[in-house]
PDB file of N, CA and C in Angstrom:
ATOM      1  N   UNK A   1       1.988 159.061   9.113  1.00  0.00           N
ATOM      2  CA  UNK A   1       0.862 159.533   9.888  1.00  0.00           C
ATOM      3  C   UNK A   1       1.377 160.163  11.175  1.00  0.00           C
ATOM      4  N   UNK A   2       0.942 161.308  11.681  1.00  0.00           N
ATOM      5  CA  UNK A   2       1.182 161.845  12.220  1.00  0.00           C
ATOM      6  C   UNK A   2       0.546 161.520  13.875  1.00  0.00           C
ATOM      7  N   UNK A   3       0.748 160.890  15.019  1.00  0.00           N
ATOM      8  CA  UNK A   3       0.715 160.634  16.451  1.00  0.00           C
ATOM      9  C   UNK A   3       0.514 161.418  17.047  1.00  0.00           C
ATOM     10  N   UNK A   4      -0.570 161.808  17.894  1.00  0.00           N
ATOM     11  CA  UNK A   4      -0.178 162.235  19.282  1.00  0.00           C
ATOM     12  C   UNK A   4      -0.334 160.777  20.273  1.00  0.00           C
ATOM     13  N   UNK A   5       0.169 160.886  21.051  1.00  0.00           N
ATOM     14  CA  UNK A   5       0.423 159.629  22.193  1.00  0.00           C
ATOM     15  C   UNK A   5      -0.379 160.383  23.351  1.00  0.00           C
ATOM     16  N   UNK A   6      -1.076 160.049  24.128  1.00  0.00           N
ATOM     17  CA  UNK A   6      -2.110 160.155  25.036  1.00  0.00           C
ATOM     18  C   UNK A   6      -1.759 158.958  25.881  1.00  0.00           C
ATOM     19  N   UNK A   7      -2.255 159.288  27.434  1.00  0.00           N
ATOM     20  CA  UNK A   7      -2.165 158.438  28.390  1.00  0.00           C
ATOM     21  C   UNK A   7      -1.890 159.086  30.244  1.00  0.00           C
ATOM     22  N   UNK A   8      -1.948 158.389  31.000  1.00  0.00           N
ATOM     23  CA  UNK A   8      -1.730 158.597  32.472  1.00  0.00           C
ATOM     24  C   UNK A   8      -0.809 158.925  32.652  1.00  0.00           C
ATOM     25  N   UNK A   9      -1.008 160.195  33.342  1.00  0.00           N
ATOM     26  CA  UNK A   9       0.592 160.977  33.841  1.00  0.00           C
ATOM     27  C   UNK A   9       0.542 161.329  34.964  1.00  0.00           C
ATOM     28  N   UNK A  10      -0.024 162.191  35.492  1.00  0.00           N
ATOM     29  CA  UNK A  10      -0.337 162.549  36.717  1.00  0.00           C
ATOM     30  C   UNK A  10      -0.450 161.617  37.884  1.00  0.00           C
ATOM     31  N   UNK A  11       0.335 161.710  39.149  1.00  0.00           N
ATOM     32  CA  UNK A  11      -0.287 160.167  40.063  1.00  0.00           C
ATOM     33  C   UNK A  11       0.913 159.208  39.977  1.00  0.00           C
ATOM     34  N   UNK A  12       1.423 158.965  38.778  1.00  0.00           N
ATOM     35  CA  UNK A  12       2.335 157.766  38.744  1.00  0.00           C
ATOM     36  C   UNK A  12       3.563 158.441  38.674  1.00  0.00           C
ATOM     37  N   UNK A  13       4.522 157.279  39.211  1.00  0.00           N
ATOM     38  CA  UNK A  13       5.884 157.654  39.476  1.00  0.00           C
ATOM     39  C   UNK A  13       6.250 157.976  38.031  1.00  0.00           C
ATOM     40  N   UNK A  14       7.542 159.049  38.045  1.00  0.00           N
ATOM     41  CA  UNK A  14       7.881 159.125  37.005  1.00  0.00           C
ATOM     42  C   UNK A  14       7.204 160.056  35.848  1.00  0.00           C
ATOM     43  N   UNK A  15       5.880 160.134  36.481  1.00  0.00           N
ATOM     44  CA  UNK A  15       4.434 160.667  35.530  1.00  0.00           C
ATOM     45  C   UNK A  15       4.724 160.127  34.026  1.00  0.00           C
ATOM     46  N   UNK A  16       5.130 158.748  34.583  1.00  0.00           N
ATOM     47  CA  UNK A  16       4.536 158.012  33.591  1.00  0.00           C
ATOM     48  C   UNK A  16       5.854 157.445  32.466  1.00  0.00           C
ATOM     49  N   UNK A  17       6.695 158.830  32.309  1.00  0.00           N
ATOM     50  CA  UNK A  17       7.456 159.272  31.211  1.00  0.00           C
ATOM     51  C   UNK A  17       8.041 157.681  30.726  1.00  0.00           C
ATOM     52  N   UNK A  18       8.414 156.443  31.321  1.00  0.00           N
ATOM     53  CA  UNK A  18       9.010 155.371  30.538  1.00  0.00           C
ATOM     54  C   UNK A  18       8.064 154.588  29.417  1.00  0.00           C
ATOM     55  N   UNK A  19       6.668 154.961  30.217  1.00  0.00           N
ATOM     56  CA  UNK A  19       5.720 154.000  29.429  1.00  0.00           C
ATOM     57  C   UNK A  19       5.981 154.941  27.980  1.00  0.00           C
ATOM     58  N   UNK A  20       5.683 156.095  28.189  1.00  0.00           N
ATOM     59  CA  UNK A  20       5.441 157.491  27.077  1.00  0.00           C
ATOM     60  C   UNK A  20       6.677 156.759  25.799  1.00  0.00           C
ATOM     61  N   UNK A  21       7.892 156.487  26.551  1.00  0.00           N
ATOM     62  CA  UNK A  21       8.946 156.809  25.491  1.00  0.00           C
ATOM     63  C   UNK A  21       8.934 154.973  25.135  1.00  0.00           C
ATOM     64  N   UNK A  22       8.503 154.139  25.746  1.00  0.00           N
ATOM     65  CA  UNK A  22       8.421 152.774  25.233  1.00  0.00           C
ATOM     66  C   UNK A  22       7.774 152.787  24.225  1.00  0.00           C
ATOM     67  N   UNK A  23       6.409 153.433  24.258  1.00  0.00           N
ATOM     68  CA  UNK A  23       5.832 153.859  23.285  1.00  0.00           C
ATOM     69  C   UNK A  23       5.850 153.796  22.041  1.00  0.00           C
ATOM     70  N   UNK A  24       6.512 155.277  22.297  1.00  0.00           N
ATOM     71  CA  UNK A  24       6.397 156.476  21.418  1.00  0.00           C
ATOM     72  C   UNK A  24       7.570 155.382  20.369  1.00  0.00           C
ATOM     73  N   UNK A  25       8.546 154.762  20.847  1.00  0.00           N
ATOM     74  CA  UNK A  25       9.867 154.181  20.316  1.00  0.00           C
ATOM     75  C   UNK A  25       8.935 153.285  19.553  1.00  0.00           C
ATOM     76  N   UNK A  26       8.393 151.992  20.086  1.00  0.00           N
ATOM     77  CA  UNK A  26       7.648 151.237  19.410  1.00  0.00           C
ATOM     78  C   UNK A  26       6.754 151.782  18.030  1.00  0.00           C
ATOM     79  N   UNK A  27       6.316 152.998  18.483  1.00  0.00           N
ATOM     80  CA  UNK A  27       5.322 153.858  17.177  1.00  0.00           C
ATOM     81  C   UNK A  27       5.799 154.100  16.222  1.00  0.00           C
ATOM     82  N   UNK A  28       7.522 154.785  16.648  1.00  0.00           N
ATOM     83  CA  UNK A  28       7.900 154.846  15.463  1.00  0.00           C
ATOM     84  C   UNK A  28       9.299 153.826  14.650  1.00  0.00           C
ATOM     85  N   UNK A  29       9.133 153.014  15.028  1.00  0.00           N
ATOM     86  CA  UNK A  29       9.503 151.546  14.688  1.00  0.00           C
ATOM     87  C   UNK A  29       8.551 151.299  13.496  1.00  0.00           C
ATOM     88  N   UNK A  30       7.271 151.543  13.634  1.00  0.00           N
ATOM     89  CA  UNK A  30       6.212 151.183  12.387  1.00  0.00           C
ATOM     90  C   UNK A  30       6.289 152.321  11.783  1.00  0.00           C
ATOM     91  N   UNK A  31       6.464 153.662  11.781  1.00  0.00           N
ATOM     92  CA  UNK A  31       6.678 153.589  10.917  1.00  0.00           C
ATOM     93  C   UNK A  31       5.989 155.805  11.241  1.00  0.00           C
ATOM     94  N   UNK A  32       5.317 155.500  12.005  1.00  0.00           N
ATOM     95  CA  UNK A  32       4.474 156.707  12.909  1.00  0.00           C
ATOM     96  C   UNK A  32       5.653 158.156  13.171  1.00  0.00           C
ATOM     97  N   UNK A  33       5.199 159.071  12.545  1.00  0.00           N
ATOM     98  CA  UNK A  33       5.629 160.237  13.135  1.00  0.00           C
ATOM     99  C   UNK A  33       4.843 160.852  14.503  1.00  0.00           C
ATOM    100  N   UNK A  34       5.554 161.061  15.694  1.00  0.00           N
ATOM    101  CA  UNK A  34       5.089 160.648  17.263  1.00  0.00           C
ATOM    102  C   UNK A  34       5.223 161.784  18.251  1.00  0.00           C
ATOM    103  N   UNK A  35       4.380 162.545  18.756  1.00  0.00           N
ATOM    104  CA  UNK A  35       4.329 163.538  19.599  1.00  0.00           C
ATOM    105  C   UNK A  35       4.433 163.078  20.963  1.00  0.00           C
ATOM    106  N   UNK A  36       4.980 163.102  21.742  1.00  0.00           N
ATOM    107  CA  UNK A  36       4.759 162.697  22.831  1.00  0.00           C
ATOM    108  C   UNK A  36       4.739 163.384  24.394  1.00  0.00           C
ATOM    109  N   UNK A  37       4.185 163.558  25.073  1.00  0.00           N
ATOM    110  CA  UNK A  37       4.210 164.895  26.207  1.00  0.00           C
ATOM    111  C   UNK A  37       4.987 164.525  26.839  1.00  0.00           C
ATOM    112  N   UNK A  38       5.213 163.719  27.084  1.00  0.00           N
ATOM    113  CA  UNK A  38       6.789 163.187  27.952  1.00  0.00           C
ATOM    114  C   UNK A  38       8.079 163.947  27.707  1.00  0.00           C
ATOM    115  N   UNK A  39       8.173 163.886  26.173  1.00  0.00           N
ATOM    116  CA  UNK A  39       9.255 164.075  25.417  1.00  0.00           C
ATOM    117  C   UNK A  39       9.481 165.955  25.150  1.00  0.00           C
ATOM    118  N   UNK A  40       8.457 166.144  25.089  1.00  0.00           N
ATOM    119  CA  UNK A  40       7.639 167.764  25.444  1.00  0.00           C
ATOM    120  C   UNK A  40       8.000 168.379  26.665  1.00  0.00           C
ATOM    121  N   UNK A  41       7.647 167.440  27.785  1.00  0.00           N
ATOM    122  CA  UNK A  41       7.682 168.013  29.482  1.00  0.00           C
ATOM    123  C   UNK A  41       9.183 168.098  29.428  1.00  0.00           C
ATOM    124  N   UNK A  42      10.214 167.005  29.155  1.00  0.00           N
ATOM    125  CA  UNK A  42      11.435 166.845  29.446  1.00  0.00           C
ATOM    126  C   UNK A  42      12.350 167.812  28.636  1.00  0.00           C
ATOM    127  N   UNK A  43      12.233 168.350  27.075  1.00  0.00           N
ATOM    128  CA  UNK A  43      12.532 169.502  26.780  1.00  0.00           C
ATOM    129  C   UNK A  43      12.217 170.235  27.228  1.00  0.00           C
ATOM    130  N   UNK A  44      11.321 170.773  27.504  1.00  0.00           N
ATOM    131  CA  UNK A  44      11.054 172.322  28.844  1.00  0.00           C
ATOM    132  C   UNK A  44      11.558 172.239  30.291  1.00  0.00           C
ATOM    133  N   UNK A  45      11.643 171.211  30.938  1.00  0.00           N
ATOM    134  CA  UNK A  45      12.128 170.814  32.172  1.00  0.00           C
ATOM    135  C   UNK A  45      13.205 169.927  32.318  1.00  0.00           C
ATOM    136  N   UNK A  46      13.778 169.445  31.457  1.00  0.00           N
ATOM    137  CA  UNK A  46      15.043 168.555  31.681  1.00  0.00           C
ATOM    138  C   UNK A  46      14.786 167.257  31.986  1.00  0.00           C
ATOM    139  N   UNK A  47      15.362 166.232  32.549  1.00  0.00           N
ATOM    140  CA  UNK A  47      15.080 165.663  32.821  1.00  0.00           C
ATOM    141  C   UNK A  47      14.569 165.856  34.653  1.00  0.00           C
ATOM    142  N   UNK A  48      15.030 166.572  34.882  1.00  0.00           N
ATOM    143  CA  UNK A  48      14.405 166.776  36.407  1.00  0.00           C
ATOM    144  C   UNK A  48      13.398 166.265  37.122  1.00  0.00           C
ATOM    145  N   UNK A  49      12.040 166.605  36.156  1.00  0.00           N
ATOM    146  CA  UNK A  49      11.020 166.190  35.806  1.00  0.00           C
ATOM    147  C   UNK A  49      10.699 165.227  36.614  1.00  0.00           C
ATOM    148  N   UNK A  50      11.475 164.091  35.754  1.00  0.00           N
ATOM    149  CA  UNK A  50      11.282 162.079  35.908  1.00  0.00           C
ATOM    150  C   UNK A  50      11.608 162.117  37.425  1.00  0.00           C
ATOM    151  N   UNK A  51      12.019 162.822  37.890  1.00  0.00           N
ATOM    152  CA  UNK A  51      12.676 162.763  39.312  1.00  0.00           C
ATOM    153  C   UNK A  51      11.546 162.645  40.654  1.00  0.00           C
ATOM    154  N   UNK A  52      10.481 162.678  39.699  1.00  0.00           N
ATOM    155  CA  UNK A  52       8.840 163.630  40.940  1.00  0.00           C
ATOM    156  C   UNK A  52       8.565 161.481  41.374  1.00  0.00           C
ATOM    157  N   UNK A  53       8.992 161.393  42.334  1.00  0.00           N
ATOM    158  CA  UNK A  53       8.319 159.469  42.587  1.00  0.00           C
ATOM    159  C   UNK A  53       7.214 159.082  42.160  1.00  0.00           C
ATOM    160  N   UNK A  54       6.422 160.304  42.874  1.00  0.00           N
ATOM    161  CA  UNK A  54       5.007 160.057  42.658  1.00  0.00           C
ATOM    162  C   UNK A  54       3.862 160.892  41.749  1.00  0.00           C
ATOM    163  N   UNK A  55       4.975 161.280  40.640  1.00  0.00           N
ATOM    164  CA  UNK A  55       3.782 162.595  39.507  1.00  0.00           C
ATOM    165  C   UNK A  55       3.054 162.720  40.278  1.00  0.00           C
ATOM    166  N   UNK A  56       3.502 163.974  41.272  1.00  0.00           N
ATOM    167  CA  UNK A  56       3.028 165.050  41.574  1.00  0.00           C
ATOM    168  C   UNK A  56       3.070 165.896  41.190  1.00  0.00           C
ATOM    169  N   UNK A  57       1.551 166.915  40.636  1.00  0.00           N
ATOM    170  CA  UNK A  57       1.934 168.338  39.747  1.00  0.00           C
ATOM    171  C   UNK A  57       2.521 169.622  40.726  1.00  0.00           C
ATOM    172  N   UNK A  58       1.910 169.170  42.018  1.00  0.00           N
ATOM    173  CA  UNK A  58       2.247 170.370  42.686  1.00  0.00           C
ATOM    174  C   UNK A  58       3.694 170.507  43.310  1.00  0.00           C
ATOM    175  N   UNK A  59       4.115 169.374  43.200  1.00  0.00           N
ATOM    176  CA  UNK A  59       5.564 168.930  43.547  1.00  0.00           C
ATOM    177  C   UNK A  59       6.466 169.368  42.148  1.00  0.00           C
ATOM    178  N   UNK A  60       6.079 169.119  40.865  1.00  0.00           N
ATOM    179  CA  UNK A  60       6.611 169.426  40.028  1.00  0.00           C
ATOM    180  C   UNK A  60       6.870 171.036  39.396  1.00  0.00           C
ATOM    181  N   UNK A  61       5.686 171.530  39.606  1.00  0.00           N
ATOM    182  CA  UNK A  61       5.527 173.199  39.862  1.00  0.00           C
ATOM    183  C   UNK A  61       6.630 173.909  40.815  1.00  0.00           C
ATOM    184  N   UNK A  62       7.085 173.038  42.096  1.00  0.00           N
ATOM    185  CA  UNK A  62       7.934 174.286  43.131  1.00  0.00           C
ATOM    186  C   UNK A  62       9.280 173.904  42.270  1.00  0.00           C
ATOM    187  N   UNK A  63       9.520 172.779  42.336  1.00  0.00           N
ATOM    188  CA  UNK A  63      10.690 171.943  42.082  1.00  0.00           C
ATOM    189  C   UNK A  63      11.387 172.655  40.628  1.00  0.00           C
ATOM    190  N   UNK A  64      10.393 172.410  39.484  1.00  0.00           N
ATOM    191  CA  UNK A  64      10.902 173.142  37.946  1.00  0.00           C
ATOM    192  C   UNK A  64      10.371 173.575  37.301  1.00  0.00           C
ATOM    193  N   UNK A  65       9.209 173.902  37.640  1.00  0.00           N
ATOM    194  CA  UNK A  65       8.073 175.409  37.167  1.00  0.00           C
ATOM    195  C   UNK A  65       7.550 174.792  35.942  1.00  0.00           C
ATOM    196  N   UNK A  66       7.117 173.289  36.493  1.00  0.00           N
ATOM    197  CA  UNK A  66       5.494 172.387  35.547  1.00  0.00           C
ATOM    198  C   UNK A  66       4.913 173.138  35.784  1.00  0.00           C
ATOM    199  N   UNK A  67       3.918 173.545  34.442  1.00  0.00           N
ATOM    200  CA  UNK A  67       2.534 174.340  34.256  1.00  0.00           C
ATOM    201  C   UNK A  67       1.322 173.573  33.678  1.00  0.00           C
ATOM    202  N   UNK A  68       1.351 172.674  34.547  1.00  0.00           N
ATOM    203  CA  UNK A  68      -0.250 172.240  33.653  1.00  0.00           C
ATOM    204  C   UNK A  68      -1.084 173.003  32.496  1.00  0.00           C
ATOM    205  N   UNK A  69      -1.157 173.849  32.867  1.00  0.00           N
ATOM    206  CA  UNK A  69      -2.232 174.572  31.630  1.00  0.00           C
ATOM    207  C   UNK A  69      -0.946 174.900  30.385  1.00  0.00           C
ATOM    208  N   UNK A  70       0.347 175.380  30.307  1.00  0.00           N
ATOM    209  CA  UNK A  70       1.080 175.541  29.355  1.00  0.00           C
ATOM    210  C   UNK A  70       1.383 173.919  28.659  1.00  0.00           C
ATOM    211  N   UNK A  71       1.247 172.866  29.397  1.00  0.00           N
ATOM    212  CA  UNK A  71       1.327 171.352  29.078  1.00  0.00           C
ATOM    213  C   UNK A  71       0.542 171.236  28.047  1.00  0.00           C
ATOM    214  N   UNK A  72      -1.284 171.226  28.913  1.00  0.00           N
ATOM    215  CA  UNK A  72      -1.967 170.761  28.141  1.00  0.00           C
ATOM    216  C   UNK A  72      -2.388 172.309  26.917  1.00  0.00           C
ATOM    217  N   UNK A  73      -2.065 173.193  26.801  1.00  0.00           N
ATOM    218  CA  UNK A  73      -2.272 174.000  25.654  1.00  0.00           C
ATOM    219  C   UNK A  73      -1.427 173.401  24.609  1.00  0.00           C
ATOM    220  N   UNK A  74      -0.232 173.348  24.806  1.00  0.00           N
ATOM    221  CA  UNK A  74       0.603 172.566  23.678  1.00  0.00           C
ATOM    222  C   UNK A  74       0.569 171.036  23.111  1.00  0.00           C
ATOM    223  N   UNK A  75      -0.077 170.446  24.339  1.00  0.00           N
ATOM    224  CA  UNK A  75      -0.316 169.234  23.735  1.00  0.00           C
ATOM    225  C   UNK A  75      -1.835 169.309  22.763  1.00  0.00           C
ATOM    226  N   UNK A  76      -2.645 170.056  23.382  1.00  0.00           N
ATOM    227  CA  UNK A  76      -3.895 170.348  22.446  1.00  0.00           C
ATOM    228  C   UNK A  76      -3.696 171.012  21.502  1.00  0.00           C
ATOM    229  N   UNK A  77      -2.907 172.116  20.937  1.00  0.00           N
ATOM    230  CA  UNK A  77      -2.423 172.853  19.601  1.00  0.00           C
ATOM    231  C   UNK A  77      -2.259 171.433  19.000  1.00  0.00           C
ATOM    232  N   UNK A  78      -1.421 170.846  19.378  1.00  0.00           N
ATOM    233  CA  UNK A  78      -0.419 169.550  18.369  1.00  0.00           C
ATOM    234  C   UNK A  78      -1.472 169.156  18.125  1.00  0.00           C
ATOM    235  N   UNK A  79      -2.349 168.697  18.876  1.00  0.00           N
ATOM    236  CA  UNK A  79      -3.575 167.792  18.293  1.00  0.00           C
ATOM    237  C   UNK A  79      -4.725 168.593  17.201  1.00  0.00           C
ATOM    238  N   UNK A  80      -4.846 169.716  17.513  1.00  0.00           N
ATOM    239  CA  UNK A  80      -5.886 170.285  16.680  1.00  0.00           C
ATOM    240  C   UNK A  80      -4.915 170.844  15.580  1.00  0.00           C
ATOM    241  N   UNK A  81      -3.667 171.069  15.536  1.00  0.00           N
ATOM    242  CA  UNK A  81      -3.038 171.490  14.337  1.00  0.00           C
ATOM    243  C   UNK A  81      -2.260 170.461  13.408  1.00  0.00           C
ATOM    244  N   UNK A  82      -2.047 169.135  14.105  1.00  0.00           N
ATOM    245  CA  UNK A  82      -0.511 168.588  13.133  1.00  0.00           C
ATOM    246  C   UNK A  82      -1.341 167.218  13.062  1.00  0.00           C
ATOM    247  N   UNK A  83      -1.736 166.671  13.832  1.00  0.00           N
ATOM    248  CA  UNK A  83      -2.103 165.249  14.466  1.00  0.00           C
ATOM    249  C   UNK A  83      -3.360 164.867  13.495  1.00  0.00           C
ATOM    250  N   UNK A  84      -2.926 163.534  13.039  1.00  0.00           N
ATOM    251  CA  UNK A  84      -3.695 162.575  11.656  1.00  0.00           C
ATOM    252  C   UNK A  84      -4.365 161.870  12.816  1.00  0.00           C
ATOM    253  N   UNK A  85      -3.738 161.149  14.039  1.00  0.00           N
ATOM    254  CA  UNK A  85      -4.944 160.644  14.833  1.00  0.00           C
ATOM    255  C   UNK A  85      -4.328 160.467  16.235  1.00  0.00           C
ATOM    256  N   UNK A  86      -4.681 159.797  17.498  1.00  0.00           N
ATOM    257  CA  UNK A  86      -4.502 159.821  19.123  1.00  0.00           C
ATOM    258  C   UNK A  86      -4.164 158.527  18.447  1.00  0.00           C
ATOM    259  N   UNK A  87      -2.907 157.993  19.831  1.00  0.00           N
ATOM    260  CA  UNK A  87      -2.958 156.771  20.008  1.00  0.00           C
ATOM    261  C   UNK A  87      -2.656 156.718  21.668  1.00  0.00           C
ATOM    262  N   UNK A  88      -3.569 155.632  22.261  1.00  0.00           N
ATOM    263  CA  UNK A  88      -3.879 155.912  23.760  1.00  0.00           C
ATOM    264  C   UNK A  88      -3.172 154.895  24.505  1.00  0.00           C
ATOM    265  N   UNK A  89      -2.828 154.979  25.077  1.00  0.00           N
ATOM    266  CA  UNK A  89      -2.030 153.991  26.410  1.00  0.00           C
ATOM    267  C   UNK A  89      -2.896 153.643  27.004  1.00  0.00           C
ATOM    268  N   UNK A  90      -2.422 152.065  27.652  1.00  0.00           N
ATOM    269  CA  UNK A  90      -3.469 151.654  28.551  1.00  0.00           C
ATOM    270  C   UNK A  90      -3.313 152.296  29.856  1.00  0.00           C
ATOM    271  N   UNK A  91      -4.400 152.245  30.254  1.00  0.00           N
ATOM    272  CA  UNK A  91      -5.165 153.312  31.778  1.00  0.00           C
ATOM    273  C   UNK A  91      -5.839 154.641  31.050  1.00  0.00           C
ATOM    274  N   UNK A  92      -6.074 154.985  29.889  1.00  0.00           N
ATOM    275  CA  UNK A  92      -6.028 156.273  29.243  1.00  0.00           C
ATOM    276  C   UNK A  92      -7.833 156.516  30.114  1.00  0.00           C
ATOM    277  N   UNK A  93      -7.944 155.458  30.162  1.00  0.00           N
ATOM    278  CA  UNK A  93      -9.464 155.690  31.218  1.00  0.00           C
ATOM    279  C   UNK A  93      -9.541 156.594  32.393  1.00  0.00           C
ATOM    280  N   UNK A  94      -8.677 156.241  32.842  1.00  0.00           N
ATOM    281  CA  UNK A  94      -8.488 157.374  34.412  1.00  0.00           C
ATOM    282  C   UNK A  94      -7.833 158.489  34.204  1.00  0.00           C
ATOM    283  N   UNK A  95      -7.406 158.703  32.821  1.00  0.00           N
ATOM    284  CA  UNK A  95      -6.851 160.323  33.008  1.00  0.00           C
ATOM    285  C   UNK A  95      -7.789 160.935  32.485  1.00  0.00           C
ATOM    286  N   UNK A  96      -8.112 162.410  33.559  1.00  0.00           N
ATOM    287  CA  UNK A  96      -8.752 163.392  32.600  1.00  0.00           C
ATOM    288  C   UNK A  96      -8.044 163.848  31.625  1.00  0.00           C
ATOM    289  N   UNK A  97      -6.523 164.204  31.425  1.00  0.00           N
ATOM    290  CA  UNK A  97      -6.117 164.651  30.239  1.00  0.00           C
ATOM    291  C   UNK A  97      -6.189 164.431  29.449  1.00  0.00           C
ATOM    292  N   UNK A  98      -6.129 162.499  29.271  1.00  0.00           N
ATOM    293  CA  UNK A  98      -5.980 161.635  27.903  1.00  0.00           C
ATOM    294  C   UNK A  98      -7.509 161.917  27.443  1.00  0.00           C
ATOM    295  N   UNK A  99      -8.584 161.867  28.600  1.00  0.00           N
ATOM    296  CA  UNK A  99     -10.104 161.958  27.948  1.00  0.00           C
ATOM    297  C   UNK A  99     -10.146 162.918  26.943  1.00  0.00           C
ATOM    298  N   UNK A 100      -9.464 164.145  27.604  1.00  0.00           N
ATOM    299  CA  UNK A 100     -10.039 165.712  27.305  1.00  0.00           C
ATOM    300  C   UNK A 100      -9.539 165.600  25.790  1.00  0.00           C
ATOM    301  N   UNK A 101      -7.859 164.940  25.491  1.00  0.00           N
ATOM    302  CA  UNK A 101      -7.418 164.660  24.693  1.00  0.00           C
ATOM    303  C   UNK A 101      -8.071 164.032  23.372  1.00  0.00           C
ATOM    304  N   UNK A 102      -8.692 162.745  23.453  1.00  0.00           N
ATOM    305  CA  UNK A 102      -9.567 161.780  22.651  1.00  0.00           C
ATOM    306  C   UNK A 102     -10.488 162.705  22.359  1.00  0.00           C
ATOM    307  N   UNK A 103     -11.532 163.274  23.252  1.00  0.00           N
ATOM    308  CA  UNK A 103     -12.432 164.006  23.463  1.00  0.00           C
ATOM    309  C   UNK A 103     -12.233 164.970  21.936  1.00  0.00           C
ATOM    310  N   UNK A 104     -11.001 166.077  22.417  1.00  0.00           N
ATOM    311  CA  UNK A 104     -10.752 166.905  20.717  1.00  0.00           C
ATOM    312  C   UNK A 104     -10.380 165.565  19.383  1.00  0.00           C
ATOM    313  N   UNK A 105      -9.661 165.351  19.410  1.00  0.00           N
ATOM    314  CA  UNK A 105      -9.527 164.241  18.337  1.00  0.00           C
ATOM    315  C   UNK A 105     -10.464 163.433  17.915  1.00  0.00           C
ATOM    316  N   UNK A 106     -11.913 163.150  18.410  1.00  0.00           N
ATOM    317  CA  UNK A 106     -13.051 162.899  17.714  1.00  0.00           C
ATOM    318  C   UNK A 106     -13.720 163.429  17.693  1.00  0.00           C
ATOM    319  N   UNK A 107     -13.821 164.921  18.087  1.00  0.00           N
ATOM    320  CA  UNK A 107     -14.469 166.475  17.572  1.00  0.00           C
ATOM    321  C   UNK A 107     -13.553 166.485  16.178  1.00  0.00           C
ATOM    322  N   UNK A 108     -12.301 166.285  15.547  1.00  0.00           N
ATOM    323  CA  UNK A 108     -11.901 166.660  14.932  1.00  0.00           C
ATOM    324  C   UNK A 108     -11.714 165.578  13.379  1.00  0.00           C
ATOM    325  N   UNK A 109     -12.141 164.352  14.168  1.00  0.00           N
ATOM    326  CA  UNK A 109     -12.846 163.273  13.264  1.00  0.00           C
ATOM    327  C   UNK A 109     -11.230 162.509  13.132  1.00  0.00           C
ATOM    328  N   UNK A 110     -10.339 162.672  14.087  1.00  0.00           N
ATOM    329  CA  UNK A 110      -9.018 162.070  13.890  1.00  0.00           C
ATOM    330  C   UNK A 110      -9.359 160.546  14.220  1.00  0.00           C
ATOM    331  N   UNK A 111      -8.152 159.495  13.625  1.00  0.00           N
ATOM    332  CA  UNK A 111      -7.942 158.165  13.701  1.00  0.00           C
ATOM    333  C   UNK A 111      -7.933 158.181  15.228  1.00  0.00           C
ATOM    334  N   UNK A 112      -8.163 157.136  15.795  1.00  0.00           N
ATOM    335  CA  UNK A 112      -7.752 156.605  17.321  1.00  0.00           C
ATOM    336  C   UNK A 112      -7.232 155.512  16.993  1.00  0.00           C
ATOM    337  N   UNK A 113      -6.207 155.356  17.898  1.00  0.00           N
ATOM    338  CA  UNK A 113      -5.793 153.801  18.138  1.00  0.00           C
ATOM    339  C   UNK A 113      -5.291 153.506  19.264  1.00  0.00           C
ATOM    340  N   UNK A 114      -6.054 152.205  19.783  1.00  0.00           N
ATOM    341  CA  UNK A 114      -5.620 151.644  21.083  1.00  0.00           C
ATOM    342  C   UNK A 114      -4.747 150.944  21.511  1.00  0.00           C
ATOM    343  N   UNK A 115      -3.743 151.256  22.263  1.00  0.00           N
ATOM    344  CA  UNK A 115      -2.691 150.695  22.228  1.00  0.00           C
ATOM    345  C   UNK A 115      -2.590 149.576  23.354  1.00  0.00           C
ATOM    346  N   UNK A 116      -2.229 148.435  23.316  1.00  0.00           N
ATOM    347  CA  UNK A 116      -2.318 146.851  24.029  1.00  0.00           C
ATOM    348  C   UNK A 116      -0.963 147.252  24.868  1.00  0.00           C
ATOM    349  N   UNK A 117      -1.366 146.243  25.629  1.00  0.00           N
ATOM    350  CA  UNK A 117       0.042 145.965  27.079  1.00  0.00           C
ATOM    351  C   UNK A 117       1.350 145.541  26.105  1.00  0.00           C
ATOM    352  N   UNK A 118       1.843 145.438  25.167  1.00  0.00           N
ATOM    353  CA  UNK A 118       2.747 145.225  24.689  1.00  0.00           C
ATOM    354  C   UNK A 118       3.679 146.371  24.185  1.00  0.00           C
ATOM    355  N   UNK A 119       2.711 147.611  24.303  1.00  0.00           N
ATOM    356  CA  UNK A 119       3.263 148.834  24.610  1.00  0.00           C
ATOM    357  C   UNK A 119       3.476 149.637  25.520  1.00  0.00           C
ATOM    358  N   UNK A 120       3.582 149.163  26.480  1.00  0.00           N
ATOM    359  CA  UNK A 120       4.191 148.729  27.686  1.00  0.00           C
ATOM    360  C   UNK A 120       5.056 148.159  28.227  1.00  0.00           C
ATOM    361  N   UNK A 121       6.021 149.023  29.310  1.00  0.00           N
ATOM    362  CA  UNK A 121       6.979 147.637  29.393  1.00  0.00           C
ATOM    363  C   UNK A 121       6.695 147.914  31.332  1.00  0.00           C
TER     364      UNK A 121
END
């Protein structure tokens, strides 16, 4: 089954990227083929990226030319083209992305699954 991973990026140190790849690792441990924007941002930007303390986009934009809108276009293709269902990180509440995210994926009648603090580290 095919993953997209959804969750809080923006705001948090790191934008997030350890929870993303604790994840994404755990997902596919079971067994999950796993998209992950973390893993996405850091091929286009390097690791550089992880470097922002406080996922800041506008900090990330001068620094290594983050594009929010080229982010979330590619993470939304994956979802409306490849993706069997979302699986959401906890906080996925406070991001608008992860919403906007879920949001297409049950326009598109995909699986959800909620992912517990144990996917988390």
């Amino acid at each position: 089954m095919k993953i997209y991973l959804a969750g809080p990026m923006r705001g948090i140190p790191q934008f997030n990227f350890p929870a993303f790849d604790y994840a994404a690792a755990k997902l596919r441990e079971q067994g999950f083929n796993v998209f992950s924007p973390a893993e996405r941002d850091r091929s286009i930007h390097s690791t550089r990226l992880e470097d922002n303390p406080t996922g800041d986009e506008k900090m990330a934009e001068q620094d290594v030319g983050f594009s929010l809108r080229e982010a979330l276009a590619a993470d939304t293709q994956y979802i409306a083209l490849h993706a069997d269902g979302i699986a959401l990180l906890p906080g996925w509440e406070q991001s608008s992305g992860a919403n906007a995210e879920l949001a297409l994926a049950r326009a598109l009648r995909l699986s959800v699954i909620h992912l517990g603090e144990e996917y988390v580290r």
